[in-house]
Protein backbone atom coordinates (compact mmCIF):
# COMPACT_ATOMS: atom_id res chain seq x y z
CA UNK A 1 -8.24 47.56 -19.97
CA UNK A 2 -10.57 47.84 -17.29
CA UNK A 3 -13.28 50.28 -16.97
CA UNK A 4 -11.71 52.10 -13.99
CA UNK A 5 -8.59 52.19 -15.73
CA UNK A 6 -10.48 54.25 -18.99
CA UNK A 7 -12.21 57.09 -16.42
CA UNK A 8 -9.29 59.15 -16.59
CA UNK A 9 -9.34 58.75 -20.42
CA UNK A 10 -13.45 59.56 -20.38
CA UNK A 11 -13.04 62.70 -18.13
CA UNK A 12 -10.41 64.38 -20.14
CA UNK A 13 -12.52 63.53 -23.46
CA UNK A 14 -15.22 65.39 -21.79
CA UNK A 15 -13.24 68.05 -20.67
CA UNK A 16 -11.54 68.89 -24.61
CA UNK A 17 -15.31 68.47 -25.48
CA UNK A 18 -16.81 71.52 -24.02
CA UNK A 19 -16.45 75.02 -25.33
CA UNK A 20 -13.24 77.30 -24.22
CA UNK A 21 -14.43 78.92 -21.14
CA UNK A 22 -17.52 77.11 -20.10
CA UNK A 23 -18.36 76.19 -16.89
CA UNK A 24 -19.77 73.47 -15.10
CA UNK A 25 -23.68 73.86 -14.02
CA UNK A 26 -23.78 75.11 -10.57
CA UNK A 27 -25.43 72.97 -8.09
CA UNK A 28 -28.92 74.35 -6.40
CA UNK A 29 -26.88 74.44 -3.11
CA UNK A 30 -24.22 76.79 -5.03
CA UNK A 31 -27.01 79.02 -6.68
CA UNK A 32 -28.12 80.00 -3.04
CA UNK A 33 -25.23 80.32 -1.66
CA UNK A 34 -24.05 82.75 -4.66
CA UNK A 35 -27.49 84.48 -5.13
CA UNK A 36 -28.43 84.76 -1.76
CA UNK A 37 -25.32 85.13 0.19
CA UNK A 38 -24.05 87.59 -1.89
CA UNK A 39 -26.50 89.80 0.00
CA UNK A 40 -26.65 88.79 3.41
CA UNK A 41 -25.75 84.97 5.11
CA UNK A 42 -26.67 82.16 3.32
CA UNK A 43 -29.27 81.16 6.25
CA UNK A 44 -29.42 76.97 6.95
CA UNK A 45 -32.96 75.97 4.89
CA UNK A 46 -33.20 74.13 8.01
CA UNK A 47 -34.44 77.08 10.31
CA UNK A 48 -38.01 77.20 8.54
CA UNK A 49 -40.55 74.91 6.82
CA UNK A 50 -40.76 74.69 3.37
CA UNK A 51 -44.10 76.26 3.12
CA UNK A 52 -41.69 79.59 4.63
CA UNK A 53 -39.16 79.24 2.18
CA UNK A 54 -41.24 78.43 -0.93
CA UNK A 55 -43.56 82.28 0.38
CA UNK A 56 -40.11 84.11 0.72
CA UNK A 57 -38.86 82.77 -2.66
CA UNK A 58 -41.88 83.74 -4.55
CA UNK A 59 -42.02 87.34 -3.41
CA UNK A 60 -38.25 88.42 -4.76
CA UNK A 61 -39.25 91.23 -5.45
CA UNK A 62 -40.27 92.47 -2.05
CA UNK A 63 -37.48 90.68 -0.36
CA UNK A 64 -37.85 92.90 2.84
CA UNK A 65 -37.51 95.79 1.64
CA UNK A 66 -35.41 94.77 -1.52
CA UNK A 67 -35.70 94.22 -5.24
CA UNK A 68 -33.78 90.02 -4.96
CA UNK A 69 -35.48 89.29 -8.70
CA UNK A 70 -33.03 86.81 -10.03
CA UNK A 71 -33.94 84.90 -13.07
CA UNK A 72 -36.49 81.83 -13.22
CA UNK A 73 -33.31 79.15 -13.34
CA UNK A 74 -32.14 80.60 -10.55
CA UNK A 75 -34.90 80.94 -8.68
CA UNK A 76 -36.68 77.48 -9.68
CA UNK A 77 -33.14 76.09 -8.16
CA UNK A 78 -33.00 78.19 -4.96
CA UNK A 79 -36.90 77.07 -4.00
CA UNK A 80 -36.24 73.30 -5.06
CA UNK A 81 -33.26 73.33 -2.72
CA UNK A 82 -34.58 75.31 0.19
CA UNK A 83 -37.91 73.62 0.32
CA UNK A 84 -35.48 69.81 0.49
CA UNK A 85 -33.44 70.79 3.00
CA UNK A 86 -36.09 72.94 5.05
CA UNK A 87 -36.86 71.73 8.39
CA UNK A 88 -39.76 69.58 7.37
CA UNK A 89 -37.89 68.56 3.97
CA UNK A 90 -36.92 65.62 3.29
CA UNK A 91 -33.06 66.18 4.01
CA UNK A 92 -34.35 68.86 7.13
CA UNK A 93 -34.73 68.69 11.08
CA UNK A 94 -38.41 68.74 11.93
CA UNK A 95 -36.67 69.55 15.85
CA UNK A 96 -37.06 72.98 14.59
CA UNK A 97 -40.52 73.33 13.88
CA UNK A 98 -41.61 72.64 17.39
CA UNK A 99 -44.18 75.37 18.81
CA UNK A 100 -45.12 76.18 14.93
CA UNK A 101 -48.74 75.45 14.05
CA UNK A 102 -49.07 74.01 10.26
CA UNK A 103 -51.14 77.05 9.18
CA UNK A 104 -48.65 79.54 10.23
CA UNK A 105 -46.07 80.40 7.94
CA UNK A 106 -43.06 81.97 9.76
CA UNK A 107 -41.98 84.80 7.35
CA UNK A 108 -38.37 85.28 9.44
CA UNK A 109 -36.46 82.65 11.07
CA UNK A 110 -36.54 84.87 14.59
CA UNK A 111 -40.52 84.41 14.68
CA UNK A 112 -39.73 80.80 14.66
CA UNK A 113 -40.23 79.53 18.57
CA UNK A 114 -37.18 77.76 18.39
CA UNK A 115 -34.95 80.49 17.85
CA UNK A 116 -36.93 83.05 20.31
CA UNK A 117 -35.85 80.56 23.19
CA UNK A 118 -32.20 80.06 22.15
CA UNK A 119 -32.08 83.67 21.72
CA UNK A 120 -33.89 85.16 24.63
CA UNK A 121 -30.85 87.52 25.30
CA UNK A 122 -31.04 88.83 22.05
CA UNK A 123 -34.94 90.36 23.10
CA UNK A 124 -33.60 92.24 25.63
CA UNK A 125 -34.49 95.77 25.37
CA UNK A 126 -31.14 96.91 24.65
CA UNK A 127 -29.48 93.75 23.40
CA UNK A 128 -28.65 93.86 19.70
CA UNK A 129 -27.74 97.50 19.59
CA UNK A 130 -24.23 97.55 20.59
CA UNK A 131 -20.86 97.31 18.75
CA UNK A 132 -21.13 94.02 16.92
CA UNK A 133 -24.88 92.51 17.05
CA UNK A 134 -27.04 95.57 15.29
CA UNK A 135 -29.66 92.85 14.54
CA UNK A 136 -30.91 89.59 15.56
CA UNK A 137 -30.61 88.32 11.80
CA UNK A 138 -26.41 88.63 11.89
CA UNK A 139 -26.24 85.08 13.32
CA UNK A 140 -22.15 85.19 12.16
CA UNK A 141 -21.23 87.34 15.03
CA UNK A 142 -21.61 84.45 17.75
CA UNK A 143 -21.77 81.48 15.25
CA UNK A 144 -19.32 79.47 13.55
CA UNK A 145 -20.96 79.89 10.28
CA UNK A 146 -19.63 78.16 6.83
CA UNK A 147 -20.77 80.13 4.31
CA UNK A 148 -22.32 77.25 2.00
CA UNK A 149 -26.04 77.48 3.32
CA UNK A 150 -25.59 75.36 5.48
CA UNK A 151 -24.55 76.79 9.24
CA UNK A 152 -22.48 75.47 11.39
CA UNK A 153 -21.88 73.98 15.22
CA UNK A 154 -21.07 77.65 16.69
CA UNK A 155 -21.39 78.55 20.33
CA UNK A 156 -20.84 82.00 21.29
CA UNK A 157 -17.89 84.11 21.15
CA UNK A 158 -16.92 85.80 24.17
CA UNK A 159 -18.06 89.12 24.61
């Protein structure tokens, strides 16, 4: 028998092997799109620097405003995986941290100058207070946004 032929066999020995009920370890990406997005969008790690994400991860407990104390798994995950795929990560777009000195730590991904250009209407007095955009942060009103952490290719929707 070949070796491809015994995965199947290898799989479901693994499978009668673990305990009634248990589950798979979630992957980092999972854990912040769970944790996180169970509050408010899973933002792309990509809009800030790691040095942002690794400041906003360590202060939970003030997480604007709210108590977002999750346990140290969680959290250990959530900061390995941000601080990867942030924009100066190793998986990241460093396009994003143009205009942003290296000892400034962006605290909210609309002080980044990136997203104060794209979003210029949004600074409008006025803008952002209507039916539909009440903030600058809910980025899923005009973009395509998949839900995993990690954006998506929106434009915006008419209106």
């Amino acid at each position: 028998m070949t070796r491809l032929a015994l995965l199947p066999v290898g799989v479901l020995l693994a499978a009668m092997l673990l305990p009634a009920g248990a589950a798979l370890a979630a992957t980092p990406q999972q854990t912040y799109t769970t944790q996180c997005g169970a509050c408010h969008m899973a933002y792309p790690p990509t809009l800030l620097p790691a040095r942002s994400w690794k400041a906003i991860v360590a202060n939970l407990r003030h997480h604007f405003g709210e108590d977002a104390s999750l346990g140290r798994r969680d959290t250990a995950a959530i900061s390995t995986y941000l601080a990867d795929n942030a924009a100066d990560g190793p998986l990241g777009n460093r396009r994003f941290l143009m205009g942003v000195s290296p000892d400034v730590t962006p605290m909210r991904i609309t002080d980044m100058p990136f997203w104060r250009v794209i979003h210029v209407r949004l600074l409008r007095p006025g803008i952002g207070t209507g039916p539909g955009i009440r903030k600058a942060a809910a980025c899923n009103l005009c973009h395509n946004v998949s839900g995993n952490g990690e954006g998506g290719e929106g434009g915006e929707s008419g209106g």
